[in-house]
N, C-alpha and C. Protein backbone atom coordinates (compact mmCIF):
# COMPACT_ATOMS: atom_id res chain seq x y z
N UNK A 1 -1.18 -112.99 73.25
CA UNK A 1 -1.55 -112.23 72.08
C UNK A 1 -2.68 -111.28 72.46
N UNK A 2 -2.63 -109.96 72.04
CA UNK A 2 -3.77 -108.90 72.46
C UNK A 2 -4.94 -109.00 71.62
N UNK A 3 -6.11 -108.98 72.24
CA UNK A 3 -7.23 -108.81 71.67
C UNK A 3 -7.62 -107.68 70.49
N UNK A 4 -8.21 -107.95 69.77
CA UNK A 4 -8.44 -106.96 68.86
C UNK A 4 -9.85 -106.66 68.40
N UNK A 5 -10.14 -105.45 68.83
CA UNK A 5 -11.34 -105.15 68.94
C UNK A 5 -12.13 -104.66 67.36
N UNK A 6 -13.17 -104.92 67.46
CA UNK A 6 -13.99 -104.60 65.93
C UNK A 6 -13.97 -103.26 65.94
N UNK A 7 -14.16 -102.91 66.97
CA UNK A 7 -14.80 -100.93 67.34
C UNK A 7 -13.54 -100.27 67.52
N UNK A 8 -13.15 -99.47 67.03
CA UNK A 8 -11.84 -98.48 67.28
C UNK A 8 -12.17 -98.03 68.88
N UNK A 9 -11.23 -98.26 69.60
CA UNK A 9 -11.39 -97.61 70.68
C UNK A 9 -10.45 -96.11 71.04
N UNK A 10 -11.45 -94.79 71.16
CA UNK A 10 -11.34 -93.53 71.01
C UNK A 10 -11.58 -93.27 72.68
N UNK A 11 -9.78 -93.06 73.11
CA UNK A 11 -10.23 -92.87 74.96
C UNK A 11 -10.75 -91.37 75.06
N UNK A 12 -11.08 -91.18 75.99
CA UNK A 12 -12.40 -89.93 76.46
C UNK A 12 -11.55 -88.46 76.08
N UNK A 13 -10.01 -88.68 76.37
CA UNK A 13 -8.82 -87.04 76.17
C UNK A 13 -8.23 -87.43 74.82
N UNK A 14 -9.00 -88.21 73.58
CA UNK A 14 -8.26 -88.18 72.64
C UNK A 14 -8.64 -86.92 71.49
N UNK A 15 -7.27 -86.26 71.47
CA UNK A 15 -7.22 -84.95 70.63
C UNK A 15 -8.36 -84.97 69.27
N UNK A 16 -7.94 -86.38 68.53
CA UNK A 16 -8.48 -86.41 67.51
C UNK A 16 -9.59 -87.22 67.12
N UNK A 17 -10.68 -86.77 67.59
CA UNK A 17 -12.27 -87.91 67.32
C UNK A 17 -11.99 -88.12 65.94
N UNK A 18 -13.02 -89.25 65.52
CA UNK A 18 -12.95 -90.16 64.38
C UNK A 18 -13.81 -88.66 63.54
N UNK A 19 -13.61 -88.95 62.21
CA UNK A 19 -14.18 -87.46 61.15
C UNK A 19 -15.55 -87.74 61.52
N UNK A 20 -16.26 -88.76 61.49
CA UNK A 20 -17.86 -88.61 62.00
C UNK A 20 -18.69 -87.93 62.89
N UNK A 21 -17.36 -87.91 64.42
CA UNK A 21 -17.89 -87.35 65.41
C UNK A 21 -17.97 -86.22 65.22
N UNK A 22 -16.96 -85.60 64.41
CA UNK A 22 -17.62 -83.83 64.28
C UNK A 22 -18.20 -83.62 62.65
N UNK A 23 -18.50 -84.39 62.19
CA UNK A 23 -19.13 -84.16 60.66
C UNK A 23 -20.71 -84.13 61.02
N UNK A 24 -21.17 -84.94 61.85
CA UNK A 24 -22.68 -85.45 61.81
C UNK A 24 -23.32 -84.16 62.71
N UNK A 25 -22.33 -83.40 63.58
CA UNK A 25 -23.48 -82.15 64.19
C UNK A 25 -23.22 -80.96 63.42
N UNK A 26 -21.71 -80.40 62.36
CA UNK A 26 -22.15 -79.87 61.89
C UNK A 26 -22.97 -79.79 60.69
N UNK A 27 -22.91 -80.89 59.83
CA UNK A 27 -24.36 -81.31 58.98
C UNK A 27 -25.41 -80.82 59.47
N UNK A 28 -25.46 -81.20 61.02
CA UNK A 28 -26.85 -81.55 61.55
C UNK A 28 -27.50 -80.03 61.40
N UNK A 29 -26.17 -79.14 61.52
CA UNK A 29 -26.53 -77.28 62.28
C UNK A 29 -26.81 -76.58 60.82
N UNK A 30 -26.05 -77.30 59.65
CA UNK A 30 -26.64 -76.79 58.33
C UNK A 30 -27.52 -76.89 57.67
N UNK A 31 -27.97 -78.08 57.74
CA UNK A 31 -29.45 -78.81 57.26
C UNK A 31 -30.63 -78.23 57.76
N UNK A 32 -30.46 -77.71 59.12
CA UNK A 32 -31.09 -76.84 60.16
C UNK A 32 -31.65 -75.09 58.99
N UNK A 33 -30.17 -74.73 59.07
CA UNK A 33 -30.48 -73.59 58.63
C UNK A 33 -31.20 -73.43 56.99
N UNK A 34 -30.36 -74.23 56.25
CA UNK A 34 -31.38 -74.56 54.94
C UNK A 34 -32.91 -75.01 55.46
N UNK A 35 -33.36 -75.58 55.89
CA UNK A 35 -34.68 -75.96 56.24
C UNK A 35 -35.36 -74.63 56.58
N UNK A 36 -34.59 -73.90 57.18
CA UNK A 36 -35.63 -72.44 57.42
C UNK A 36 -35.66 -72.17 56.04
N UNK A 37 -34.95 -71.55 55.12
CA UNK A 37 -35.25 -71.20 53.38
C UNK A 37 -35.70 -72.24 52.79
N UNK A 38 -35.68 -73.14 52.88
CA UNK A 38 -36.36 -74.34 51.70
C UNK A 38 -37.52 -73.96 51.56
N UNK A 39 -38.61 -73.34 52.46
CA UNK A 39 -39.76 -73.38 52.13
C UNK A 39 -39.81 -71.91 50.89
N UNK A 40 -39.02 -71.24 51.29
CA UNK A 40 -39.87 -70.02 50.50
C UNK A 40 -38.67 -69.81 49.01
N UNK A 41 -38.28 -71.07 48.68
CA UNK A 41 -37.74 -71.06 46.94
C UNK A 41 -38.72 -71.16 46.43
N UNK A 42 -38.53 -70.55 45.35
CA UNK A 42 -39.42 -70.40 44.05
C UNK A 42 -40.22 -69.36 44.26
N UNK A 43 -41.02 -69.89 42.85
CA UNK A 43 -42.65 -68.57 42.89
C UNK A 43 -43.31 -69.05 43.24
N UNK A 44 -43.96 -70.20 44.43
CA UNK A 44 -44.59 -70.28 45.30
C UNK A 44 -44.32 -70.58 46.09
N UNK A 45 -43.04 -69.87 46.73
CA UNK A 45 -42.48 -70.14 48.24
C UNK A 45 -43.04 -69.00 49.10
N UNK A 46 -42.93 -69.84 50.42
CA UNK A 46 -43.84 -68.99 51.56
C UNK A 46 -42.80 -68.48 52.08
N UNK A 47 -43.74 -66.87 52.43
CA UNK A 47 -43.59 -66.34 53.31
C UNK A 47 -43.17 -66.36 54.80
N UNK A 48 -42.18 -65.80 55.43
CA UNK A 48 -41.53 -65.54 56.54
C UNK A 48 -41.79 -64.39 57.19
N UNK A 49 -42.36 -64.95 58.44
CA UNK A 49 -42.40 -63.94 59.39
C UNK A 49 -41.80 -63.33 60.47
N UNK A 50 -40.44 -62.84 60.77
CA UNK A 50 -39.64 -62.54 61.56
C UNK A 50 -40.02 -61.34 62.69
N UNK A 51 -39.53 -61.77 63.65
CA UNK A 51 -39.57 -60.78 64.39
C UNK A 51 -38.18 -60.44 65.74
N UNK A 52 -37.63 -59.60 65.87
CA UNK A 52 -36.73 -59.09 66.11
C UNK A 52 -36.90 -59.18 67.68
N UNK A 53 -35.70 -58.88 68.52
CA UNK A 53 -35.80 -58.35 69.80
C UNK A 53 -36.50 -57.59 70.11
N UNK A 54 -36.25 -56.25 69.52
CA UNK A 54 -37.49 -55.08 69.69
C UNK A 54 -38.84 -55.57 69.16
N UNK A 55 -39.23 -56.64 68.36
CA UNK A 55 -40.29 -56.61 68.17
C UNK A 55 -40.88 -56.30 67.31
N UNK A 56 -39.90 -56.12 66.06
CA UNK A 56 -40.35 -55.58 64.91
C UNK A 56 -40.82 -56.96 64.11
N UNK A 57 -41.56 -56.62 63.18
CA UNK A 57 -41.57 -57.28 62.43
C UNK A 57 -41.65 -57.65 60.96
N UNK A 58 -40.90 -58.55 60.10
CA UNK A 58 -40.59 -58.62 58.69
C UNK A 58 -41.29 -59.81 58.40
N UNK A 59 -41.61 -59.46 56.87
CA UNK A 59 -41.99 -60.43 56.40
C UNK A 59 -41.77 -60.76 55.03
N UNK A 60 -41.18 -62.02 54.98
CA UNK A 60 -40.51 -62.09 53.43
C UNK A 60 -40.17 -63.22 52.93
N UNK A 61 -39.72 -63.53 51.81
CA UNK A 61 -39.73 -65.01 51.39
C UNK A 61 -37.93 -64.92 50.41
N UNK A 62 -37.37 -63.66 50.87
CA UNK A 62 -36.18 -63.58 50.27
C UNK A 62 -34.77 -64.11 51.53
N UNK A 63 -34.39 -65.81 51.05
CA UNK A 63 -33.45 -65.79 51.73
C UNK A 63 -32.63 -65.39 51.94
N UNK A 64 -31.73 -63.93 51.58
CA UNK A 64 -30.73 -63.47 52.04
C UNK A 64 -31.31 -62.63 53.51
N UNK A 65 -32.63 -62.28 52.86
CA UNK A 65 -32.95 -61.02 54.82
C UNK A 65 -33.22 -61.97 55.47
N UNK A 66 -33.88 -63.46 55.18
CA UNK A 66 -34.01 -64.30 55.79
C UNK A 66 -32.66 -65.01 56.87
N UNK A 67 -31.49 -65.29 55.89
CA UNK A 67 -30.20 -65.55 57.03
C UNK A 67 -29.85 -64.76 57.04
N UNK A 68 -29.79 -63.11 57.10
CA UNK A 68 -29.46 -62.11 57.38
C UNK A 68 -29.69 -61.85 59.08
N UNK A 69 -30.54 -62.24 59.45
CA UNK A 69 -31.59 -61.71 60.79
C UNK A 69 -31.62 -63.05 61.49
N UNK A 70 -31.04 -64.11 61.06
CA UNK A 70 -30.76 -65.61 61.83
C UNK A 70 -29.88 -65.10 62.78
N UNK A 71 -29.87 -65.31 64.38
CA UNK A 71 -29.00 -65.63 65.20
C UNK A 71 -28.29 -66.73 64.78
N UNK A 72 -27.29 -67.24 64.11
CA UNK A 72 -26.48 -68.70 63.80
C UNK A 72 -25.30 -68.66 65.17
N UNK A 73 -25.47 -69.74 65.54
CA UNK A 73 -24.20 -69.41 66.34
C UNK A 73 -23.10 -70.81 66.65
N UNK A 74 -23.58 -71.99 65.78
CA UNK A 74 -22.61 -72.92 64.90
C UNK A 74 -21.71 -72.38 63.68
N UNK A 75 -20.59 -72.45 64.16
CA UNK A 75 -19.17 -72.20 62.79
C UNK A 75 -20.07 -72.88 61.70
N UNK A 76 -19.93 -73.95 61.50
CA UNK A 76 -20.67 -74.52 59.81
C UNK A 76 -21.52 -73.76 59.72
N UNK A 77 -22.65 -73.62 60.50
CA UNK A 77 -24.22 -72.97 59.75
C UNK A 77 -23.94 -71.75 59.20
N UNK A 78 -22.98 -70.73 60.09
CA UNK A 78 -22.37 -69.49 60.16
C UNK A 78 -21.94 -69.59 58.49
N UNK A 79 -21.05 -70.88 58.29
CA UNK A 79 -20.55 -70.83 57.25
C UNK A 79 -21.77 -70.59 56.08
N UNK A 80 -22.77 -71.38 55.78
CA UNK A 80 -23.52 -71.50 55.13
C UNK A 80 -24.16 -69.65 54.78
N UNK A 81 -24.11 -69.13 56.08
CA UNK A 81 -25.03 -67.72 55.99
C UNK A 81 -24.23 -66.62 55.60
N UNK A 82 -22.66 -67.02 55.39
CA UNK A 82 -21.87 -65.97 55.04
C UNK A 82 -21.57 -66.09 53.31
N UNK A 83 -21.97 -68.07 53.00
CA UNK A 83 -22.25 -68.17 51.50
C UNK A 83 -23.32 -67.14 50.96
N UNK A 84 -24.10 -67.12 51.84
CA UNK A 84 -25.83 -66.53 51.10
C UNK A 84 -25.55 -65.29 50.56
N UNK A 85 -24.51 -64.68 51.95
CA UNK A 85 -23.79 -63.43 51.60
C UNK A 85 -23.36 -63.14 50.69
N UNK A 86 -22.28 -63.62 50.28
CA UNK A 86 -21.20 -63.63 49.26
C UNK A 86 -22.36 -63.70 47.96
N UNK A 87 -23.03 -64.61 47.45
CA UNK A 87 -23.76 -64.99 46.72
C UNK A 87 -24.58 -63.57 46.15
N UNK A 88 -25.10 -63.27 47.22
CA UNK A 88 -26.21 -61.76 47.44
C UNK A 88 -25.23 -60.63 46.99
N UNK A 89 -23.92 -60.55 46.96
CA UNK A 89 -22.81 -59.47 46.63
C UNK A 89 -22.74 -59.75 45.38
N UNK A 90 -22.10 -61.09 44.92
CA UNK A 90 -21.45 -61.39 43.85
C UNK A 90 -22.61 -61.25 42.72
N UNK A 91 -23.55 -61.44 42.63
CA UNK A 91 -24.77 -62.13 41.82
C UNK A 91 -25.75 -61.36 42.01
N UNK A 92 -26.05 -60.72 43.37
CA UNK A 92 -27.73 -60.59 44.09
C UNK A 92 -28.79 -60.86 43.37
N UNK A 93 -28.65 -62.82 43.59
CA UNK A 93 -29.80 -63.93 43.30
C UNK A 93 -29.28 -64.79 43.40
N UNK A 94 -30.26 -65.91 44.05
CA UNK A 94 -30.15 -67.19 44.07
C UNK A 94 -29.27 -67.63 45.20
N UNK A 95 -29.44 -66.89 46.50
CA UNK A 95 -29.04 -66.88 47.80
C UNK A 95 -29.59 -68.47 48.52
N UNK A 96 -30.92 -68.40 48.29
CA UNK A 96 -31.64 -69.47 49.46
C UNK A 96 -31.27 -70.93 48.06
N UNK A 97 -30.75 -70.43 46.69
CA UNK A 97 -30.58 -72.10 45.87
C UNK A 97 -29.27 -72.63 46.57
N UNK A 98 -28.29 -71.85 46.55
CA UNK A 98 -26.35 -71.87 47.14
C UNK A 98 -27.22 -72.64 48.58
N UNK A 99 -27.51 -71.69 49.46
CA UNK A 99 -27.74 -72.56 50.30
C UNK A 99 -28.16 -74.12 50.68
N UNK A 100 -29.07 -74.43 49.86
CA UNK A 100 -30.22 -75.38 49.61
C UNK A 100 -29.29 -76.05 48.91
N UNK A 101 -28.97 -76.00 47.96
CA UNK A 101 -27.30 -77.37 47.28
C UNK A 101 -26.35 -77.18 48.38
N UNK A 102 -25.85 -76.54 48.86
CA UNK A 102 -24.70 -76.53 50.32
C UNK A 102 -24.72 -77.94 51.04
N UNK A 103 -25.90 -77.47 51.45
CA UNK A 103 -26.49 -78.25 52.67
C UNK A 103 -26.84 -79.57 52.07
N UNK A 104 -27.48 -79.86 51.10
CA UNK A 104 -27.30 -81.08 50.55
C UNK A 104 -26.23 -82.19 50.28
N UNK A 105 -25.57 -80.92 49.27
CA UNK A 105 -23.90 -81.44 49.08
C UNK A 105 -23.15 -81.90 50.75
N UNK A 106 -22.86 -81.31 51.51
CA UNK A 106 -23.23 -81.87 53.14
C UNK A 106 -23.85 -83.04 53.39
N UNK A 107 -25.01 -83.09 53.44
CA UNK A 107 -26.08 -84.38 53.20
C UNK A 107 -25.22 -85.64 52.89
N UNK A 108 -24.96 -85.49 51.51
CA UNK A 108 -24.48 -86.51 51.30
C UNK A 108 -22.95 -86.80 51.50
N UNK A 109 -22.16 -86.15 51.33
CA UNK A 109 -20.69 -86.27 52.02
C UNK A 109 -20.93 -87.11 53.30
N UNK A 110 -21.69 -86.21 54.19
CA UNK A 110 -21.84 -87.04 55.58
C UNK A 110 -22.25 -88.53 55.29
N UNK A 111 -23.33 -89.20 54.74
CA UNK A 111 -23.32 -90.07 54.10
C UNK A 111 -22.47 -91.51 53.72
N UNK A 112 -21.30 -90.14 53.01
CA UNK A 112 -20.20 -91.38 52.27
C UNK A 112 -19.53 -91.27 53.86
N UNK A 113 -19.29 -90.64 54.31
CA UNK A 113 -18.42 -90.83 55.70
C UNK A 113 -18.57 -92.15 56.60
N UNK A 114 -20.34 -92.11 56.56
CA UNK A 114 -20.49 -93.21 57.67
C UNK A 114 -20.48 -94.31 56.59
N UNK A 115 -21.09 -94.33 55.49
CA UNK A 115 -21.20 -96.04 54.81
C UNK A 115 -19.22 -96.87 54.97
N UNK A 116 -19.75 -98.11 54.77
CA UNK A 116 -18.84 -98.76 55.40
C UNK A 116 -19.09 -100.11 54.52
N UNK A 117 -18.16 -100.42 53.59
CA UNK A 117 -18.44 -101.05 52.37
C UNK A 117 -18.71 -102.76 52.50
């Protein structure tokens, strides 16, 4: 009779990792990018100081120029900065809130993924 293991065993060329293995880094790359805007919501959110290749520099507390001028170069986070976008078209307001619930809503999904009843 074959042993039966507690741990799913996932060999090293298997096509399809378990949903965790790729849920938990891109969470990880969105949570990332919300954390740069979290600080400067509201009417006493801080200021951002950017500065460019050339060396320029901005300063602002509006998250759309804020993920506007992000190098992102994770698909999810990407995703998140093309919401801010859309948001900034559709509405222009409330760019860095979409974000900031995104990434949460994320948060916790990832969450229900790993609990294990």
């Amino acid at each position: 009779m074959p042993q039966v293991s507690a741990q799913p065993h996932f060999p090293s060329v298997c096509a399809h990792p378990p949903p965790i293995a790729c849920a938990t880094p891109a969470v990880t790359a969105c949570l990332s990018v919300a954390n740069v805007v979290k600080s400067s919501l509201g009417p006493v959110g801080l200021d951002k100081m950017l500065v460019d290749d050339l060396g320029e520099v901005t300063i602002t507390n509006d998250g759309a120029t804020i993920l506007a001028q992000l190098e992102v170069e994770h698909p999810a986070a990407k995703v998140l900065v093309e919401l801010s976008e859309m948001q900034d078209k559709e509405v222009g307001d409330g760019t860095t809130s979409v974000v900031i619930l995104a990434a949460e809503l994320l948060k916790r999904a990832n969450e229900l993924i790993k609990w294990e009843p």
